[in-house]
C-alpha atoms as a PDB file:
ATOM      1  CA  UNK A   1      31.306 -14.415 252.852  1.00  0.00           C
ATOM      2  CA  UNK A   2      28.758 -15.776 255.582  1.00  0.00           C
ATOM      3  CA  UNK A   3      30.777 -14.274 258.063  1.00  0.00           C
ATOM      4  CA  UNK A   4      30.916 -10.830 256.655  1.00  0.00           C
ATOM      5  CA  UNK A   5      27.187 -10.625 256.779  1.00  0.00           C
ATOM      6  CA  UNK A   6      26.463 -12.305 260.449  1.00  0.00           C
ATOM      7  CA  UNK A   7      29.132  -9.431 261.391  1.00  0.00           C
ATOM      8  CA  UNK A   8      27.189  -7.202 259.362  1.00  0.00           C
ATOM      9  CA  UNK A   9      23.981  -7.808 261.490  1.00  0.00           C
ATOM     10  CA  UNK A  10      25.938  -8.418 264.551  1.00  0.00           C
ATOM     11  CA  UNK A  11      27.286  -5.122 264.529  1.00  0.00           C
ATOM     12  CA  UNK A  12      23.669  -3.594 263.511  1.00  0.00           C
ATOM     13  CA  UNK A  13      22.227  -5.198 266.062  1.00  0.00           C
ATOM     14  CA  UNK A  14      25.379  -3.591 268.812  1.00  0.00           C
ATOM     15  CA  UNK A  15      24.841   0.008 267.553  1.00  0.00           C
ATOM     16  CA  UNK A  16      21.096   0.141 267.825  1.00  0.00           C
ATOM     17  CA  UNK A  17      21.492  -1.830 271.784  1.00  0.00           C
ATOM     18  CA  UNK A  18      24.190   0.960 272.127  1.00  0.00           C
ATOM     19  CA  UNK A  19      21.490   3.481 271.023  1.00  0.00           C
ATOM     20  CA  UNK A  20      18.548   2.361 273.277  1.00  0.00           C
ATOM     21  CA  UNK A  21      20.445   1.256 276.137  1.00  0.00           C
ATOM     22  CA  UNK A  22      22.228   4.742 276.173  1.00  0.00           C
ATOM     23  CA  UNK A  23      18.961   6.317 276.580  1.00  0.00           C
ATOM     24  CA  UNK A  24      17.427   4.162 278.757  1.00  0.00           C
ATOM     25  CA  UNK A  25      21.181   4.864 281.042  1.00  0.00           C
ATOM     26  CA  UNK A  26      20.736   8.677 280.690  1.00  0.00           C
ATOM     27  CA  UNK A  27      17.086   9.300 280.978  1.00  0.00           C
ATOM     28  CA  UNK A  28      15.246   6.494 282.020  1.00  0.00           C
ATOM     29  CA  UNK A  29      11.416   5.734 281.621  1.00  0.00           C
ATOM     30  CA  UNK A  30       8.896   6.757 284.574  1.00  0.00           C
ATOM     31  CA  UNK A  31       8.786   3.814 286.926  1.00  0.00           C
ATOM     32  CA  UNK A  32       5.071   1.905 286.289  1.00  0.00           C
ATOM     33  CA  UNK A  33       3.043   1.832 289.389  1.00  0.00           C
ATOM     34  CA  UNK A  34       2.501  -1.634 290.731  1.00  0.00           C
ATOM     35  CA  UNK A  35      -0.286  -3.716 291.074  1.00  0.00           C
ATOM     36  CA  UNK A  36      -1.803  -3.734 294.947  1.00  0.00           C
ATOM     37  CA  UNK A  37      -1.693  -6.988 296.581  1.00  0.00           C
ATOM     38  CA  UNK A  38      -4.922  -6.304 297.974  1.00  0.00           C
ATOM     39  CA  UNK A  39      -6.461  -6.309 294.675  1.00  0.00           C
ATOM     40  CA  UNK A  40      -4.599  -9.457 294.010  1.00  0.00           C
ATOM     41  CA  UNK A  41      -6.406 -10.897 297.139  1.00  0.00           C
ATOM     42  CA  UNK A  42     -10.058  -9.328 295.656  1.00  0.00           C
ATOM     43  CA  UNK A  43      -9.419 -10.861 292.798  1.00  0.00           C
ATOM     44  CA  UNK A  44      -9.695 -14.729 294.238  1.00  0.00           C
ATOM     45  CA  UNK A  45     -12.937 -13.558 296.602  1.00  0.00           C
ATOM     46  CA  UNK A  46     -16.331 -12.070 295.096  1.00  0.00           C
ATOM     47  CA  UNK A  47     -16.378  -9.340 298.109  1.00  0.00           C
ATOM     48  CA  UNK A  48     -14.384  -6.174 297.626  1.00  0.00           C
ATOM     49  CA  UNK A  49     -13.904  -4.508 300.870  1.00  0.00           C
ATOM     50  CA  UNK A  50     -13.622  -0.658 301.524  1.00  0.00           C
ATOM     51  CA  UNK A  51      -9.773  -1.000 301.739  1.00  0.00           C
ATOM     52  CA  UNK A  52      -9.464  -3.045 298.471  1.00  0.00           C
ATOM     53  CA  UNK A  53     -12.303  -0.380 296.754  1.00  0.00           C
ATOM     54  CA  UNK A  54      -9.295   2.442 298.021  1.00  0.00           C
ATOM     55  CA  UNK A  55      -6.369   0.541 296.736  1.00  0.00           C
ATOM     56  CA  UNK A  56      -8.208   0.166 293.392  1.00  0.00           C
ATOM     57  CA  UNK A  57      -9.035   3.407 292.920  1.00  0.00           C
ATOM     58  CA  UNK A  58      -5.560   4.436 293.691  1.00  0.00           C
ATOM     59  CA  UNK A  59      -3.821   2.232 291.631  1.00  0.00           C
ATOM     60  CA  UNK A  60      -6.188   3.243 288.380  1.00  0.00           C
ATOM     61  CA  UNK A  61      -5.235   6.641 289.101  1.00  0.00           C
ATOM     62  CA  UNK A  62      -1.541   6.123 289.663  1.00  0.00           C
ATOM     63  CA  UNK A  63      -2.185   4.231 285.953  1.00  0.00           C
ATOM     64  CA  UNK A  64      -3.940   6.872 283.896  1.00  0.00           C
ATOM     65  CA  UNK A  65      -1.007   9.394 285.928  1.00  0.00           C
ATOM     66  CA  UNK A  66       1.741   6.907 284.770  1.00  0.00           C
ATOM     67  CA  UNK A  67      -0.028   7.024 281.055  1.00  0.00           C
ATOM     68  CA  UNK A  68       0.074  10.670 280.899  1.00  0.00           C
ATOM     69  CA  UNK A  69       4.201  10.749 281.958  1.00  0.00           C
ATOM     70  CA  UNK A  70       4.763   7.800 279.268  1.00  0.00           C
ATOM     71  CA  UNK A  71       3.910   9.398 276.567  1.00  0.00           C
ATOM     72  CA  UNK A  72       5.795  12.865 276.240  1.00  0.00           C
ATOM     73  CA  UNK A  73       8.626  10.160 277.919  1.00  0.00           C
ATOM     74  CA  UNK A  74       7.892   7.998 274.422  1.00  0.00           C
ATOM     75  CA  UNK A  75       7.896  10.988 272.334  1.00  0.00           C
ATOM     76  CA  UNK A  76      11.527  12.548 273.899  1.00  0.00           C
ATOM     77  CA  UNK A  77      13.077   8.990 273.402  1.00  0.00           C
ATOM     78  CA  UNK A  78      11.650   8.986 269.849  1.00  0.00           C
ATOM     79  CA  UNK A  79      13.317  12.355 269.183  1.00  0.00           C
ATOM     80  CA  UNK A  80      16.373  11.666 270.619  1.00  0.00           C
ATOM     81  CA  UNK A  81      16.701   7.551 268.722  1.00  0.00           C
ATOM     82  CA  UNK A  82      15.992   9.804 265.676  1.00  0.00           C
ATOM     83  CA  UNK A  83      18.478  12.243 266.398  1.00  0.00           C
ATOM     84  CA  UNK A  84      21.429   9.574 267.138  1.00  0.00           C
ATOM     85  CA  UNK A  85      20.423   7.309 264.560  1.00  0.00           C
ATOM     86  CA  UNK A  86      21.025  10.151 261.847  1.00  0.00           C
ATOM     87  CA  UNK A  87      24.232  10.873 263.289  1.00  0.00           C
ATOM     88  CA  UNK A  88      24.954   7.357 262.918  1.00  0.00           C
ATOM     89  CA  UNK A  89      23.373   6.902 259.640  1.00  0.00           C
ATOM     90  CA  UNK A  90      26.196  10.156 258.496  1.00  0.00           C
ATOM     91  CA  UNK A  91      28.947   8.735 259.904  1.00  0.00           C
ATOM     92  CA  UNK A  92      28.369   5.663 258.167  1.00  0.00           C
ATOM     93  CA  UNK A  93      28.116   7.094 254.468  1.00  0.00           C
ATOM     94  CA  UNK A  94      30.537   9.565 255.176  1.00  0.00           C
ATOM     95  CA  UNK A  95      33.479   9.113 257.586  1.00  0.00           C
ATOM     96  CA  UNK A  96      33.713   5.388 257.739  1.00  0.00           C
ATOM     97  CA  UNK A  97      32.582   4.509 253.449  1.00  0.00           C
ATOM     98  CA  UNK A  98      35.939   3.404 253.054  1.00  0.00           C
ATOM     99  CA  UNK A  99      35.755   0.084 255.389  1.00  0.00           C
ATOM    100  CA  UNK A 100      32.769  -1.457 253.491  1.00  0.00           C
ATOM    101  CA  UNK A 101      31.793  -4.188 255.784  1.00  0.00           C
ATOM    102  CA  UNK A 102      32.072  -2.149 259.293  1.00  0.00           C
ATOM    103  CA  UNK A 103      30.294   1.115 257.425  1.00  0.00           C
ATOM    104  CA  UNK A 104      27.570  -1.379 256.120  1.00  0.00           C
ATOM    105  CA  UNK A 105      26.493  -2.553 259.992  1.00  0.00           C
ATOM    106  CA  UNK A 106      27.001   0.827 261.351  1.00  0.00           C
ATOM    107  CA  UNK A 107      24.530   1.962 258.630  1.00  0.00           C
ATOM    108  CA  UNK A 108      22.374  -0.895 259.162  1.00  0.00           C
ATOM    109  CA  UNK A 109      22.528  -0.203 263.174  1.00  0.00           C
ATOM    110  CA  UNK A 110      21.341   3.502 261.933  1.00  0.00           C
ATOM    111  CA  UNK A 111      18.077   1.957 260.355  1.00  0.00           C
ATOM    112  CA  UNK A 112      17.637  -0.398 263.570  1.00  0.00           C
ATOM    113  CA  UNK A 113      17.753   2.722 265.457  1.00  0.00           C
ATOM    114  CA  UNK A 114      15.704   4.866 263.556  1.00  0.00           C
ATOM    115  CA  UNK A 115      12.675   1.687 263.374  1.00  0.00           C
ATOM    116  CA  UNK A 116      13.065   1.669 267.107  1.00  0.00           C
ATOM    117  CA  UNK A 117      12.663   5.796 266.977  1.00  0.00           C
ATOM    118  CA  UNK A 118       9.353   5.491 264.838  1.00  0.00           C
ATOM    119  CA  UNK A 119       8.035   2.543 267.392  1.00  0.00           C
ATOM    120  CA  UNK A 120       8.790   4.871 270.330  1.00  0.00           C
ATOM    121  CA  UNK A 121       6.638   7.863 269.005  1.00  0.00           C
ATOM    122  CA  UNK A 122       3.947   5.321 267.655  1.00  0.00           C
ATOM    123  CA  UNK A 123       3.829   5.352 271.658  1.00  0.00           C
ATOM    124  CA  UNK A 124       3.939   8.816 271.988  1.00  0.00           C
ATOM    125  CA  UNK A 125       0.170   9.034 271.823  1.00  0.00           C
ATOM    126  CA  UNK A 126       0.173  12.086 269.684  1.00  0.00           C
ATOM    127  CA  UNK A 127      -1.112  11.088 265.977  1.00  0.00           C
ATOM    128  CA  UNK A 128       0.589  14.692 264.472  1.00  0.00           C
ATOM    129  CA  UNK A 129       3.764  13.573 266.099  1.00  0.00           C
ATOM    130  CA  UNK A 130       3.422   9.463 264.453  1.00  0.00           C
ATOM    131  CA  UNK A 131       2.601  10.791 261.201  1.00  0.00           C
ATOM    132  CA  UNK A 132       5.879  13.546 261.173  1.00  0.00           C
ATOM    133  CA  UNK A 133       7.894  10.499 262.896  1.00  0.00           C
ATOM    134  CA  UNK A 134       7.406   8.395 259.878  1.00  0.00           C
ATOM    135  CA  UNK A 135       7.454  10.928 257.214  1.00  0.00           C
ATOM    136  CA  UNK A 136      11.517  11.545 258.861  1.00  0.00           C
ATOM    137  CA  UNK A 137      11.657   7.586 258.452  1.00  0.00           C
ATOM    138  CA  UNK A 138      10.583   7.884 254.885  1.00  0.00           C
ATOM    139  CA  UNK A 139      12.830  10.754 253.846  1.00  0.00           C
ATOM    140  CA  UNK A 140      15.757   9.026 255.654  1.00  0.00           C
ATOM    141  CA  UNK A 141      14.759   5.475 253.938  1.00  0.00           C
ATOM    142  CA  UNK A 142      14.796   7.550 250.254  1.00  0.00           C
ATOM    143  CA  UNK A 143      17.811   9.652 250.745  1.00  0.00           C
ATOM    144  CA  UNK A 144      20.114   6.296 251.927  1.00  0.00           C
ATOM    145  CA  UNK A 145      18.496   4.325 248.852  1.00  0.00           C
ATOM    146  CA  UNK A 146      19.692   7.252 247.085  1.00  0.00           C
ATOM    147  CA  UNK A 147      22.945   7.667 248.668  1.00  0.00           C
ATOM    148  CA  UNK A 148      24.062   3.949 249.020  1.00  0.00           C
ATOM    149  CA  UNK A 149      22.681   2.396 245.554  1.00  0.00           C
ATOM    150  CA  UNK A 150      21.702   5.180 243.101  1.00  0.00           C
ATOM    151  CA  UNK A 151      24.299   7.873 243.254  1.00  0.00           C
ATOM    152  CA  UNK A 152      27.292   5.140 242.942  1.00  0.00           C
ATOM    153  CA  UNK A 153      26.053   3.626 239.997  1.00  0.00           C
ATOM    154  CA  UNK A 154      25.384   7.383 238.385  1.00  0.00           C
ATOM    155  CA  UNK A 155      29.224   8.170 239.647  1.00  0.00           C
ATOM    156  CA  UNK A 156      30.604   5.705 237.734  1.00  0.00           C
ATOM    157  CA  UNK A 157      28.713   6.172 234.362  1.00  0.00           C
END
């Protein structure tokens, strides 16, 4: 019985890797800019000279560039974890019902994925788009409570 469950999560944790690391394959994040080393040299002296004053300024507007790229970046991933982890989240109360233990982790996987959807458009720096990101996780968290514990037991009264 142990081993049903830790295959259970094991495969939960596989399909929301497979869902992340598919989007990170396909349409990977802006690269970060990275830190000057002549700022890391400022940093250990008192004196900033004109060259490290440049690089500084630079590098806080490569940052607040890189910020604005992130988020719209955050909010696309968000959609598209959403999007796949429905999918997943069909298939699993649908298609695959009959094979209780595999359906179970694949459905599971679907609620890892859609957690790691509503984290990626908490990051999406849009409040209108968090608040509709987690009203979709609360619809999807009612409608499988519904689905996988309600409407069996009202089935077989």
């Amino acid at each position: 019985m142990i081993i049903k469950f830790i295959y259970t999560i094991f495969l939960a944790l596989l399909i929301a890797l497979f869902v992340g690391l598919g989007i990170d394959a396909f349409y990977p994040a802006p690269k970060a800019p990275e830190y000057p080393v002549e700022l890391q040299k400022a940093e250990l002296s008192c004196n900033e000279t004109a060259e490290q004053k440049d690089a500084r300024i630079n590098f806080d507007q490569d940052q607040r560039t890189y910020q604005e790229k992130i988020k719209p970046y955050n909010r696309n991933v968000s959609i598209i974890s959403l999007i796949a982890s429905i999918i997943i989240l069909v298939l699993s109360l649908t298609f695959l019902s009959k094979i209780k233990m595999i359906a179970d982790g694949i459905l599971l996987g679907g609620v890892f994925s859609t957690v790691y959807s509503i984290i990626m458009g908490m990051m999406a720096g849009s409040s209108q788009f968090r608040f509709l990101i987690v009203i979709v996780g609360i619809i999807i968290a009612f409608l499988l409570g519904y689905i996988k514990f309600i409407r069996p037991k009202e089935s077989a009264n």
